[in-house]
PDB file of N, CA and C in Angstrom:
ATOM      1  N   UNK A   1      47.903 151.207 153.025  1.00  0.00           N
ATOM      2  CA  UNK A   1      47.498 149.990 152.344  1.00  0.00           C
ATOM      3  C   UNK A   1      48.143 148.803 153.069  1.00  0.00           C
ATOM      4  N   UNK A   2      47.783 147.798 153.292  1.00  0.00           N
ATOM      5  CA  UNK A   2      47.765 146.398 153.773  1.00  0.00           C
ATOM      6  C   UNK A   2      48.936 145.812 153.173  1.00  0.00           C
ATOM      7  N   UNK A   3      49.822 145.094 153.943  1.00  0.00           N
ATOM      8  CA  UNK A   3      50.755 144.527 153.353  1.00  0.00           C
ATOM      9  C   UNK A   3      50.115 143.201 152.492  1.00  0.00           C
ATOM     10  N   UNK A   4      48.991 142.453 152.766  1.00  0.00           N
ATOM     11  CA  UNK A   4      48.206 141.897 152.281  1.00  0.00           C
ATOM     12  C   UNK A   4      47.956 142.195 150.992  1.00  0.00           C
ATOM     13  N   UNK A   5      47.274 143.530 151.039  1.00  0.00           N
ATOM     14  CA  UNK A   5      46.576 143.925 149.487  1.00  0.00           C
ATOM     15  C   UNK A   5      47.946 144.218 148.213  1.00  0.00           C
ATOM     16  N   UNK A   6      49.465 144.976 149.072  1.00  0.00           N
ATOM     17  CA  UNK A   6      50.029 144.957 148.056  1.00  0.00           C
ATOM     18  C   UNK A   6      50.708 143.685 147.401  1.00  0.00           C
ATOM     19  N   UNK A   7      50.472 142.699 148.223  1.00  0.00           N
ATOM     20  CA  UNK A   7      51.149 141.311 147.794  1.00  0.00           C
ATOM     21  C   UNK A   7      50.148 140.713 146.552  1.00  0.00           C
ATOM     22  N   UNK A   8      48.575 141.091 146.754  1.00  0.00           N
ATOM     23  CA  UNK A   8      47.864 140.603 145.842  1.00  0.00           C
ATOM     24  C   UNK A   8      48.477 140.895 144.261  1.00  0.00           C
ATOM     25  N   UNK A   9      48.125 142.580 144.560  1.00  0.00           N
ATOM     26  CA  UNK A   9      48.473 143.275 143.309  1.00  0.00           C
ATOM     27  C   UNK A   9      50.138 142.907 142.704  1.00  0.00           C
ATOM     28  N   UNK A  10      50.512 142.380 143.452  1.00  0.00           N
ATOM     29  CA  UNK A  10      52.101 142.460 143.292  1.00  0.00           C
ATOM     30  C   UNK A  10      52.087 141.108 142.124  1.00  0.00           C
ATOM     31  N   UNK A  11      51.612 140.030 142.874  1.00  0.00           N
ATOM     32  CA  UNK A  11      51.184 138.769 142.536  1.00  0.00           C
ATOM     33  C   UNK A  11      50.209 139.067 141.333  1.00  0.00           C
ATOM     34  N   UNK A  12      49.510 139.903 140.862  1.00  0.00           N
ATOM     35  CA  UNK A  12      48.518 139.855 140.244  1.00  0.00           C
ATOM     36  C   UNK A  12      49.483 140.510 138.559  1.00  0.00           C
ATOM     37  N   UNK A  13      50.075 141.142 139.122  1.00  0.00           N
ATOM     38  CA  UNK A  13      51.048 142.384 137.973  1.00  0.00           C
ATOM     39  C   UNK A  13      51.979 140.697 137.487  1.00  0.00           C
ATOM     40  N   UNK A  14      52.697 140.460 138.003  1.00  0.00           N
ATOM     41  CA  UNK A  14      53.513 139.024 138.301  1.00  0.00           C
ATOM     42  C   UNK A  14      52.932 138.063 137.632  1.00  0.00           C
ATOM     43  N   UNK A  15      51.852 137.430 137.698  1.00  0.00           N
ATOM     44  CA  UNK A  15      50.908 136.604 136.495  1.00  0.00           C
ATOM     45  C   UNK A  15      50.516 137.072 135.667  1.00  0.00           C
ATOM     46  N   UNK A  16      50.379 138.629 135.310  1.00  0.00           N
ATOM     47  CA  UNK A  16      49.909 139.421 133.767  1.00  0.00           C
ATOM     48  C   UNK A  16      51.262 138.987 133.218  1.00  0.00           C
ATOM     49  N   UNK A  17      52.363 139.725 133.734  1.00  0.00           N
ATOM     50  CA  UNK A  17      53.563 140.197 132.781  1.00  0.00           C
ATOM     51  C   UNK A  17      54.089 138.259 132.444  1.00  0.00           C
ATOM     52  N   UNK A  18      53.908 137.227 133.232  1.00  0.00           N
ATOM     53  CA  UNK A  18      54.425 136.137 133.337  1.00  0.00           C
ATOM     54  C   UNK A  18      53.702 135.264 132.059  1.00  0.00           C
ATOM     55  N   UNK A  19      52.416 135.282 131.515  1.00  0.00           N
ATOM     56  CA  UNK A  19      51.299 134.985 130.804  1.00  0.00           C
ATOM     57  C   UNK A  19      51.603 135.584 129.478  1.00  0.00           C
ATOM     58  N   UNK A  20      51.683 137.099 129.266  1.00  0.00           N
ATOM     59  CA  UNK A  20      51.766 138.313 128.462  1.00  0.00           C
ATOM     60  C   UNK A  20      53.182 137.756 127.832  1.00  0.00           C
ATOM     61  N   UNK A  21      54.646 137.364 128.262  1.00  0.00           N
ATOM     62  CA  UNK A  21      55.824 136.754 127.955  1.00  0.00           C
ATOM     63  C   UNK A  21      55.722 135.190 127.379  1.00  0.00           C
ATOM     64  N   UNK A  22      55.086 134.414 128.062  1.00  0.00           N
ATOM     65  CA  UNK A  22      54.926 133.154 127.854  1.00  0.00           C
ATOM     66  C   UNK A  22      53.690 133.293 126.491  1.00  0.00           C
ATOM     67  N   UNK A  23      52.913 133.810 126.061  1.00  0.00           N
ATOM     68  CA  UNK A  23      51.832 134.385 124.804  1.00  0.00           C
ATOM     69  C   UNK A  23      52.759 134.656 123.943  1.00  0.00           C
ATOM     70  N   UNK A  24      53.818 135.806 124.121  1.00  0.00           N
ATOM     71  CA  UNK A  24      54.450 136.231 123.144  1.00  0.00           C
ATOM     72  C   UNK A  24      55.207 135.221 122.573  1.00  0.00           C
ATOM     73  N   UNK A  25      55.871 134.322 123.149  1.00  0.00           N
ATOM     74  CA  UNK A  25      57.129 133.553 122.683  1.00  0.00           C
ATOM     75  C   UNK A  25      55.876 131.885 121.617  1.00  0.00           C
ATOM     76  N   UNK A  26      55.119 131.912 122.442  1.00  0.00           N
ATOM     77  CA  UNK A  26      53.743 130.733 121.915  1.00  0.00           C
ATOM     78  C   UNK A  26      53.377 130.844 120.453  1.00  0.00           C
ATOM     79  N   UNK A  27      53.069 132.492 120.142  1.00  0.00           N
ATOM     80  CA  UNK A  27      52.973 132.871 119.032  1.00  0.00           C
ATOM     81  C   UNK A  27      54.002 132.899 118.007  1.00  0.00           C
ATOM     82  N   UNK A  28      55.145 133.404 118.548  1.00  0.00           N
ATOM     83  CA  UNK A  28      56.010 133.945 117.582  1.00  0.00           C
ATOM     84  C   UNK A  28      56.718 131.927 117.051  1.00  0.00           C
ATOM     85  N   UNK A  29      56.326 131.301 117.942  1.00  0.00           N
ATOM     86  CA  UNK A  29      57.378 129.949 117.619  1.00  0.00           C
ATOM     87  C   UNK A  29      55.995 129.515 116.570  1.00  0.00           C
ATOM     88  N   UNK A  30      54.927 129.870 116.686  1.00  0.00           N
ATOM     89  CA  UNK A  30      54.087 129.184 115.917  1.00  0.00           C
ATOM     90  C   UNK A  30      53.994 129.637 114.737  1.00  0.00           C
ATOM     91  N   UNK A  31      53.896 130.812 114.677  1.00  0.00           N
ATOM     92  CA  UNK A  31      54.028 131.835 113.284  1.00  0.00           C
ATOM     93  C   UNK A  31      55.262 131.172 112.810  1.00  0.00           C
ATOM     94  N   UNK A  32      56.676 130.780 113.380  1.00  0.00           N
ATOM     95  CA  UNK A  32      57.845 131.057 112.739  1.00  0.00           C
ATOM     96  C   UNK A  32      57.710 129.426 112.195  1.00  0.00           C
ATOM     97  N   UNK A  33      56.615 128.312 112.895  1.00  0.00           N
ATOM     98  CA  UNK A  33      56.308 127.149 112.387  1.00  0.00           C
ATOM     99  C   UNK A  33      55.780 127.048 111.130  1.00  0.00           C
ATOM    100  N   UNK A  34      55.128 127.655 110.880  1.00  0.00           N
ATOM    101  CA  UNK A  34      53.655 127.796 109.247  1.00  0.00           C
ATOM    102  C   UNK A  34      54.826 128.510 108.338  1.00  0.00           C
ATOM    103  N   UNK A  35      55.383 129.418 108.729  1.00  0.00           N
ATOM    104  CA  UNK A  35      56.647 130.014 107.547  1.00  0.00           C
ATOM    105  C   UNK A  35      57.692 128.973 107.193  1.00  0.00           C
ATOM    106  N   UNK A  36      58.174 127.790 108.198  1.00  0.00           N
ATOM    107  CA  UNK A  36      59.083 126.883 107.727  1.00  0.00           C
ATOM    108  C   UNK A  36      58.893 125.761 107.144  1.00  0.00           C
ATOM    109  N   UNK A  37      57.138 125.549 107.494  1.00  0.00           N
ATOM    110  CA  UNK A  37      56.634 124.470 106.434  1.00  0.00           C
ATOM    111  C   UNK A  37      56.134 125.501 104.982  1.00  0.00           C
ATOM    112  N   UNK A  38      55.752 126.342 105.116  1.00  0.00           N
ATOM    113  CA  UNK A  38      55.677 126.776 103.860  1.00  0.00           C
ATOM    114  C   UNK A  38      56.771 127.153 103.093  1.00  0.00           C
ATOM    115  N   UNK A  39      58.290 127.428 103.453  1.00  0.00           N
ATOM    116  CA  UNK A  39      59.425 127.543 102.770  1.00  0.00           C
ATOM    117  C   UNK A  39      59.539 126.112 102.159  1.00  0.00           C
ATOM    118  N   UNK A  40      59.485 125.130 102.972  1.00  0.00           N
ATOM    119  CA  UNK A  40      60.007 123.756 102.518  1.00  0.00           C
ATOM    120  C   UNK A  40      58.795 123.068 101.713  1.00  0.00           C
ATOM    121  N   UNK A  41      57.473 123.546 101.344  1.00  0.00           N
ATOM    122  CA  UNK A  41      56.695 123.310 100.924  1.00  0.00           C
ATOM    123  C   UNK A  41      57.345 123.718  99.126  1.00  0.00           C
ATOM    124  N   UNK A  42      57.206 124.575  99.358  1.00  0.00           N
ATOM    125  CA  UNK A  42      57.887 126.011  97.835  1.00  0.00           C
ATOM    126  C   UNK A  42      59.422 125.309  97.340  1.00  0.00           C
ATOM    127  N   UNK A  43      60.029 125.132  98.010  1.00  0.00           N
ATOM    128  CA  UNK A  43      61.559 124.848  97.813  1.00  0.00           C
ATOM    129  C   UNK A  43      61.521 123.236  97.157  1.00  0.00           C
ATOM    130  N   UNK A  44      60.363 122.274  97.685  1.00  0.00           N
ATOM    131  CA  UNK A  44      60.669 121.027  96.939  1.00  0.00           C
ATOM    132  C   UNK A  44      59.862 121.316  95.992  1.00  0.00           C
ATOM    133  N   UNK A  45      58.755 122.075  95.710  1.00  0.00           N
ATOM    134  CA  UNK A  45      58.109 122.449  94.390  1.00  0.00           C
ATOM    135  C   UNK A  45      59.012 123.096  93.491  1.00  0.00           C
ATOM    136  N   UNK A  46      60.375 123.888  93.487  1.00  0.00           N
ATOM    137  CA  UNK A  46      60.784 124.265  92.795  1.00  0.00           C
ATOM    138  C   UNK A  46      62.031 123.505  92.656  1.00  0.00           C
ATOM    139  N   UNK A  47      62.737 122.778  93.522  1.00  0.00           N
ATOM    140  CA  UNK A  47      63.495 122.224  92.649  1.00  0.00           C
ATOM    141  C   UNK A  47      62.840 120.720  92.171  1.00  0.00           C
ATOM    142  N   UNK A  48      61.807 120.408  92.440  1.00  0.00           N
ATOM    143  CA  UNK A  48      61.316 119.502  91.346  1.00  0.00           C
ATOM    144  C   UNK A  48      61.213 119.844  89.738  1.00  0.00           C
ATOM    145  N   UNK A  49      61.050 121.036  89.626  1.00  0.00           N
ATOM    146  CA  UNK A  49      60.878 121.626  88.387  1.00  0.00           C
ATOM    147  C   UNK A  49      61.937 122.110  88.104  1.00  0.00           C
ATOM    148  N   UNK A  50      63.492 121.592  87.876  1.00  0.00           N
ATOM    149  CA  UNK A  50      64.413 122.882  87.968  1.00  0.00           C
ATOM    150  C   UNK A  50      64.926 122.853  86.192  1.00  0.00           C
ATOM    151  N   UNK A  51      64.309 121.721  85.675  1.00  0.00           N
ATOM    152  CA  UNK A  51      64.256 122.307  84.191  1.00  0.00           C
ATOM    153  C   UNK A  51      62.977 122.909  83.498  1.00  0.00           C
ATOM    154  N   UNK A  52      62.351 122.812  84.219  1.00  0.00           N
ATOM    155  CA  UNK A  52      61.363 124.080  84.094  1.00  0.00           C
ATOM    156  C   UNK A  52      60.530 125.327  85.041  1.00  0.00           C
ATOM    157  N   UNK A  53      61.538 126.216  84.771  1.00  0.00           N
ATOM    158  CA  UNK A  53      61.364 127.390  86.334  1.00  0.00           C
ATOM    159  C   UNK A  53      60.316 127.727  86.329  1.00  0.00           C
ATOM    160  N   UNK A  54      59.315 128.077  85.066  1.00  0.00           N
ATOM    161  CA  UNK A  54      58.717 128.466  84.936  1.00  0.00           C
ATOM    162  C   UNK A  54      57.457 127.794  85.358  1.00  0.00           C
ATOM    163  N   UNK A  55      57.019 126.910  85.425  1.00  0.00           N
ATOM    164  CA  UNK A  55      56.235 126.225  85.513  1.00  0.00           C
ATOM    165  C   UNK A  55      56.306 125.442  87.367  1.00  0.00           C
ATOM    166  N   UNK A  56      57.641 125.350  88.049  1.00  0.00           N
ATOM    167  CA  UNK A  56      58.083 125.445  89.265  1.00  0.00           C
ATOM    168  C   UNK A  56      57.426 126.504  89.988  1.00  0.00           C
ATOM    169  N   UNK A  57      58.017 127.742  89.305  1.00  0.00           N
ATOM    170  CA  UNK A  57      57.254 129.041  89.761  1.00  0.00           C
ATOM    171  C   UNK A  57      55.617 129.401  90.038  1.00  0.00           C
ATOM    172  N   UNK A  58      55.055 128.574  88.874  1.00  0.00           N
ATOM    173  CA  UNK A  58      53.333 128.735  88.662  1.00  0.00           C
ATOM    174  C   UNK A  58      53.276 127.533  90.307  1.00  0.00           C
ATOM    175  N   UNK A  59      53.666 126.459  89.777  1.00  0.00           N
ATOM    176  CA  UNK A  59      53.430 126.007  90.988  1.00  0.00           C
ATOM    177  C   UNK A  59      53.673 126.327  92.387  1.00  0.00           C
ATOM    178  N   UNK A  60      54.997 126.481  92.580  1.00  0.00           N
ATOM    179  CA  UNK A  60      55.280 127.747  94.064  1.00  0.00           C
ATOM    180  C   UNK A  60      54.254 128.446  94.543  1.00  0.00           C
ATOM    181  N   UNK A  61      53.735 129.244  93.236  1.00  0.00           N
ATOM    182  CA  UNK A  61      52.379 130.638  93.761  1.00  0.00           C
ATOM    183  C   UNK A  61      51.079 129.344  93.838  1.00  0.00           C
ATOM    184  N   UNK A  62      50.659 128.182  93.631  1.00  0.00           N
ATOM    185  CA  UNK A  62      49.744 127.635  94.233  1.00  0.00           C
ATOM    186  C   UNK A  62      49.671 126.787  95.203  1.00  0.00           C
ATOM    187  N   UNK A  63      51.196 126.611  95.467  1.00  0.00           N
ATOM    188  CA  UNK A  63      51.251 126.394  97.144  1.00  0.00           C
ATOM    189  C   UNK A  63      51.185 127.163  98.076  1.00  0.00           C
ATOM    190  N   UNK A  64      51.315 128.594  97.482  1.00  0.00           N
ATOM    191  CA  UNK A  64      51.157 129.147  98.480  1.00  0.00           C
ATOM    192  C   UNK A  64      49.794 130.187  98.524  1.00  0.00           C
ATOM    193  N   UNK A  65      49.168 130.043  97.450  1.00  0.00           N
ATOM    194  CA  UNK A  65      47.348 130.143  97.352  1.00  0.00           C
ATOM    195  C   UNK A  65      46.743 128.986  98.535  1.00  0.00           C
ATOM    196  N   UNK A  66      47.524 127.973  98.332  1.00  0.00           N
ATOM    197  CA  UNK A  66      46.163 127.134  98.885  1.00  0.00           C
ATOM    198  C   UNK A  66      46.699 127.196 100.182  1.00  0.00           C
ATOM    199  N   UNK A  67      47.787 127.814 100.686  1.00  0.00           N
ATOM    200  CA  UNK A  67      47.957 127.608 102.519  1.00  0.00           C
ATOM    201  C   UNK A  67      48.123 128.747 102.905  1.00  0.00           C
ATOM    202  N   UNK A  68      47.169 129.674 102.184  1.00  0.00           N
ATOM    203  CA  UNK A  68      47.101 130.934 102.698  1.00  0.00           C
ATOM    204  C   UNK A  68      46.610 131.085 104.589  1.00  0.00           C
ATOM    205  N   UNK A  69      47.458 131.755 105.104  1.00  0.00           N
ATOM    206  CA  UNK A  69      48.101 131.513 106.435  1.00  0.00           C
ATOM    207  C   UNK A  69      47.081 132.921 107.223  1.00  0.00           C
ATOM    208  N   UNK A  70      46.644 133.175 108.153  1.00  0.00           N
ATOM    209  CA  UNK A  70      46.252 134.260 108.277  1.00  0.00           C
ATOM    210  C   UNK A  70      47.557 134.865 109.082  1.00  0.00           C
TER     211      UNK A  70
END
């Protein structure tokens, strides 16, 4: 084989795994984005209500109905 052809493949393995790393970290910061607005979404809904938990709580579960996240 061609010192040519293995540089392609070499280069080619080298931009999968480089893409495939840089995807993973894209996702996971974005996922870990929608979970920290939805904590802080829930958390001022409930201590707005903190003399009534109950009703804090009903609200909590429809903040987090309506930003249902896939």
């Amino acid at each position: 084989m061609k010192i040519a052809t293995r540089l392609t493949i070499l280069l080619v393995v080298l931009t999968v795994l480089v893409a495939l790393t840089v995807g993973w970290f894209a996702v996971d910061a974005s996922t870990r984005s929608l979970y920290s607005s939805l904590d802080q979404q829930i958390n001022a809904v409930i201590r707005s209500g903190v003399g009534h938990p109950d009703a804090a709580l009903s609200d909590a579960l429809n903040v987090v109905q309506e930003n249902e996240y896939p």
